[in-house]
Protein backbone atom coordinates (compact mmCIF):
# COMPACT_ATOMS: atom_id res chain seq x y z
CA UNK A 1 26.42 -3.05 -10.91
CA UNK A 2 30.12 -3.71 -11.61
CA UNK A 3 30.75 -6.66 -9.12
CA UNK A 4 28.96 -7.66 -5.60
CA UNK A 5 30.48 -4.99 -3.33
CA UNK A 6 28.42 -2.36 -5.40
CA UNK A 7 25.37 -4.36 -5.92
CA UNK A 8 25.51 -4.91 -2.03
CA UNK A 9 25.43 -1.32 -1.30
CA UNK A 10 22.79 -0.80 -4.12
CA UNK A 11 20.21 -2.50 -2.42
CA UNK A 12 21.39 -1.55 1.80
CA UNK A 13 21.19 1.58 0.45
CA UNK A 14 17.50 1.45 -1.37
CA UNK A 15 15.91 -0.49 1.81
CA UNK A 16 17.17 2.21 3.86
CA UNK A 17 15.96 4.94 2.09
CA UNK A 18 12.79 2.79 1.82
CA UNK A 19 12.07 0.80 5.34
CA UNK A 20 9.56 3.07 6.95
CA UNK A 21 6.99 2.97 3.61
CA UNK A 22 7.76 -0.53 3.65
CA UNK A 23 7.14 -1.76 6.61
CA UNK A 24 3.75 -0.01 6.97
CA UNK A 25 2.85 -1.26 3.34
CA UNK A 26 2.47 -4.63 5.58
CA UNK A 27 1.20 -2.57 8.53
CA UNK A 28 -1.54 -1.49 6.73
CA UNK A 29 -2.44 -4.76 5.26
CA UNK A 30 -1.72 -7.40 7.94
CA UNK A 31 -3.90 -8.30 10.51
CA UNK A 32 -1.00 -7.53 13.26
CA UNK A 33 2.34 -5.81 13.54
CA UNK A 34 3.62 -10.07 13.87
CA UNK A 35 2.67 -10.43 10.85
CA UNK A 36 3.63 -7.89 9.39
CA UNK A 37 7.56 -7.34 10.47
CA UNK A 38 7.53 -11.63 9.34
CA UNK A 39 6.36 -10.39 6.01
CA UNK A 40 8.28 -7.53 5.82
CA UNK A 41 11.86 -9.96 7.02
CA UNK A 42 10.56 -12.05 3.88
CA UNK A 43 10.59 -8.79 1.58
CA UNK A 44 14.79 -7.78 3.10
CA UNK A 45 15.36 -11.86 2.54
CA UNK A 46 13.63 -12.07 -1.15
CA UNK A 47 15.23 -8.88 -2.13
CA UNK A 48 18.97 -9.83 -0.91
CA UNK A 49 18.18 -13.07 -3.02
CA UNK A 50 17.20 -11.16 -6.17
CA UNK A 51 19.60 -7.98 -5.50
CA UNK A 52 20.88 -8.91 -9.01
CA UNK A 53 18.08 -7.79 -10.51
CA UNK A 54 17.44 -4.64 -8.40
CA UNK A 55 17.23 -1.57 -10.86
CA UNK A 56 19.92 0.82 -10.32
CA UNK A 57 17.69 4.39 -10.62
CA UNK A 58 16.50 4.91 -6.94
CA UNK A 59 12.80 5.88 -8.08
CA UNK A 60 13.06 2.26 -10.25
CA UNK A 61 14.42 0.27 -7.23
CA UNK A 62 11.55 1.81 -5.31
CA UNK A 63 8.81 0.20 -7.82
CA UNK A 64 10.71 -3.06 -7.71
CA UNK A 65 10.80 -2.60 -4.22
CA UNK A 66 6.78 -2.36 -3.79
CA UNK A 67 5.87 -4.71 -6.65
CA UNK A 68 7.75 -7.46 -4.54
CA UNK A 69 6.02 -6.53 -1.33
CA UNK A 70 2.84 -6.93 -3.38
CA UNK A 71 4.09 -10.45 -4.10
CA UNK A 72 5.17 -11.67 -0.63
CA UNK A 73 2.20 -9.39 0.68
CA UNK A 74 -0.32 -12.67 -1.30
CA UNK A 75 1.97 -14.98 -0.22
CA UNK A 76 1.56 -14.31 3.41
CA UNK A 77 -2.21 -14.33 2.89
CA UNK A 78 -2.15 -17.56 1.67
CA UNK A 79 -0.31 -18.56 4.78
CA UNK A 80 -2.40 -16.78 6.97
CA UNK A 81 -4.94 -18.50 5.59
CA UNK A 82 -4.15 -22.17 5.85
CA UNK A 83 -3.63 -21.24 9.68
CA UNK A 84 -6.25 -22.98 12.36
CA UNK A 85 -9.33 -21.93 13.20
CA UNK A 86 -8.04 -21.87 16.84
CA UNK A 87 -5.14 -19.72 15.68
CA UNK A 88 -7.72 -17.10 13.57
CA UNK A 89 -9.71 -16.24 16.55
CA UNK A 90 -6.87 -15.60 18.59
CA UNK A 91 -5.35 -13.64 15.95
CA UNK A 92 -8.72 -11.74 15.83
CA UNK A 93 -9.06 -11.31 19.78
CA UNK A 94 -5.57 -9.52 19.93
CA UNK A 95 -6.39 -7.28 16.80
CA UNK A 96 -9.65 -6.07 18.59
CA UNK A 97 -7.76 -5.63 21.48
CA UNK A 98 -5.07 -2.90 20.04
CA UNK A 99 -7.13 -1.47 17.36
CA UNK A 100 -7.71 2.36 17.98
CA UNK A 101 -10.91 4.10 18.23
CA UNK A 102 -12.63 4.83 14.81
CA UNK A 103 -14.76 8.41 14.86
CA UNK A 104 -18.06 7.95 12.68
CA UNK A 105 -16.16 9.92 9.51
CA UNK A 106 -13.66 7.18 9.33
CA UNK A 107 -15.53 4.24 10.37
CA UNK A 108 -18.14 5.61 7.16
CA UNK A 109 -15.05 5.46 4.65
CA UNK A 110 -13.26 1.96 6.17
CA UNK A 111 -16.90 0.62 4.74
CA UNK A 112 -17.31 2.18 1.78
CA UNK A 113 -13.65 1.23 1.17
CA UNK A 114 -14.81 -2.60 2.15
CA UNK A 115 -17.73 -2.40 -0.67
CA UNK A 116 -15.27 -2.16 -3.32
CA UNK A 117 -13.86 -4.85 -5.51
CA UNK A 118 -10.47 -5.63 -3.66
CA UNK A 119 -8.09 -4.54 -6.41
CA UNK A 120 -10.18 -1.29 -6.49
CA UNK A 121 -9.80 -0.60 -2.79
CA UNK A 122 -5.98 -1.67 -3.37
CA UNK A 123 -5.45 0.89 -6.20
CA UNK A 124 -7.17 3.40 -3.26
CA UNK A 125 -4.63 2.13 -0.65
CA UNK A 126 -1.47 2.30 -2.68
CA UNK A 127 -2.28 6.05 -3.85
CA UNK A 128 -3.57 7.55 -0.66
CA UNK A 129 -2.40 5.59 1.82
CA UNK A 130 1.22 4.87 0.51
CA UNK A 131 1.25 7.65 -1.28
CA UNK A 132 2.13 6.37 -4.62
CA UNK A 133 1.50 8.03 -7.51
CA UNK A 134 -1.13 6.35 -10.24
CA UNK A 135 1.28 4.97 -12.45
CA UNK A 136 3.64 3.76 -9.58
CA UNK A 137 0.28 1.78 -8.02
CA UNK A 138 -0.28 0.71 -11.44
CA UNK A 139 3.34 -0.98 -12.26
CA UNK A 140 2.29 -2.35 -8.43
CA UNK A 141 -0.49 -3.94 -9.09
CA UNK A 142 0.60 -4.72 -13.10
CA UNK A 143 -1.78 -3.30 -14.62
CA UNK A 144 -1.93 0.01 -17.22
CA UNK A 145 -0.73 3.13 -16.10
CA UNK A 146 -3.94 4.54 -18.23
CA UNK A 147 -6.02 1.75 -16.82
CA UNK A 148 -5.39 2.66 -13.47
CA UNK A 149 -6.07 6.26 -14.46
CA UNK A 150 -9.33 5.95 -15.09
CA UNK A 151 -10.30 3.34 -12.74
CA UNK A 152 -8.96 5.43 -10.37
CA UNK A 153 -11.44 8.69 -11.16
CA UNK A 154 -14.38 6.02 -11.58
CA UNK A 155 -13.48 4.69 -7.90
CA UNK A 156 -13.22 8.39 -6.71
CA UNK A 157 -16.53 9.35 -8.31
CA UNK A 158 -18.08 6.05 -6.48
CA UNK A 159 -16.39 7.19 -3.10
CA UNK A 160 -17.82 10.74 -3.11
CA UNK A 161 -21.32 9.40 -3.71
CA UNK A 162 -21.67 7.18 -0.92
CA UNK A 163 -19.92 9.74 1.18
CA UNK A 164 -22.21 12.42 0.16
CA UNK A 165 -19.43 14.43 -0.51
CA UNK A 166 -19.38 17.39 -4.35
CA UNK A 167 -18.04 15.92 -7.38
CA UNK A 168 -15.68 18.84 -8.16
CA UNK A 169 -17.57 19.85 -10.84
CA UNK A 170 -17.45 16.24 -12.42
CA UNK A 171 -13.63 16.88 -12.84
CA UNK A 172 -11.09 15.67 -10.62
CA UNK A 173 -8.38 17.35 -8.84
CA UNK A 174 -4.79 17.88 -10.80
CA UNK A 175 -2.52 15.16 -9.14
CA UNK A 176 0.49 16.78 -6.58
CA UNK A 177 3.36 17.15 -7.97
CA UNK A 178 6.17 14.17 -7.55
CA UNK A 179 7.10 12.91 -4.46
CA UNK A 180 10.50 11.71 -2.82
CA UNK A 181 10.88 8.79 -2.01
CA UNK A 182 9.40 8.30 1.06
CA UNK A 183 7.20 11.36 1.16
CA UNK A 184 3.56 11.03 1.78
CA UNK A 185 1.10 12.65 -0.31
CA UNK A 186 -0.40 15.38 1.78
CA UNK A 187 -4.76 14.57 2.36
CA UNK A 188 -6.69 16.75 0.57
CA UNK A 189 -10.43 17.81 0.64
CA UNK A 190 -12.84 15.32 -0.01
CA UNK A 191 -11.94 11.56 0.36
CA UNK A 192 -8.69 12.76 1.10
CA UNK A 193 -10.02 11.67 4.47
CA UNK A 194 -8.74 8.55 3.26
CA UNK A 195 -5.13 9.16 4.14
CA UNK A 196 -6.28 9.76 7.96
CA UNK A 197 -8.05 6.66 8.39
CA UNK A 198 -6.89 4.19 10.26
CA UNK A 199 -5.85 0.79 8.13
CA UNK A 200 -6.68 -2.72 8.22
């Protein structure tokens, strides 16, 4: 941008159009909404800091946006993690006490979800849960857009046999076509029961 009026509005202007997915990137991930709106504060502070280096093209800024909620995302586990053993359980006791009802279907896909490798399940999380598209979870996550591909359709094939659910023919579905920013990707058949469930 030209000077720091423009860069300013740059970045108010990509939260904005941003927040919602943002926020329950951290939702989704945290073990309570206090932990996530801190971490999500630390994305909105880390991002005015850096707003230099915020790309200009909206679908750009979006990435940027994501790959440094992935960062403060690891920080806050790290945090979390240092915290008291006192202060876990009563972290735990208030997450038992708000978390909703799970029907068999999704409490059967939260565990196979749990058996995977926890940048697998991520890669799952980011594309049907935020509804990022496999390249976007890829520049996420920094690995290979082709990578991520094909781990992807490995991790699918995995999901459908422990769900018991037909392979398609061995072939996977075409992806949707792209998305707005901020538009979900709509849950297909199959573990596109994935988008419904409930997160951590």
């Amino acid at each position: 941008m030209s000077n720091a009026s423009e860069t300013a509005s740059l970045i108010g202007e990509l939260v904005r159009a941003n927040a919602e997915d943002l926020l329950r990137y951290f939702q989704r991930r945290l073990l309570n909404h206090g932990d996530a709106a801190e971490a999500y504060g630390e994305l909105l502070l880390t991002a005015w800091k850096l707003r230099r280096r915020v790309p200009a093209d909206p679908t750009q800024g979006r990435m940027w946006l994501f790959t440094t909620a992935h960062n403060v995302l690891r920080d806050s586990r790290r945090k979390l993690a240092r915290r008291s053993a006192a202060v876990e359980r009563l972290v735990k006791d208030m997450r038992l006490l708000s978390e909703p009802a799970l029907d068999d279907t999704a409490l059967e896909v939260r565990d196979a979800l749990d058996r995977l490798p926890e940048e697998d399940a991520e890669l799952v999380r980011l594309t049907y849960w935020d509804g990022l598209a496999s390249h976007e979870a890829a520049a996420v996550l920094g690995i290979n857009p082709s990578t991520a591909r094909s781990r992807l359709s490995r991790i699918k094939q995995q999901l459908r046999t422990v769900l018991g659910e037909p392979d398609g023919g061995g072939k996977d579905q075409p992806s949707p076509p792209a998305r707005s920013a901020g538009q979900s990707r709509r849950a297909g058949p199959g573990i596109g029961r994935l988008a419904n469930v409930p997160a951590d």
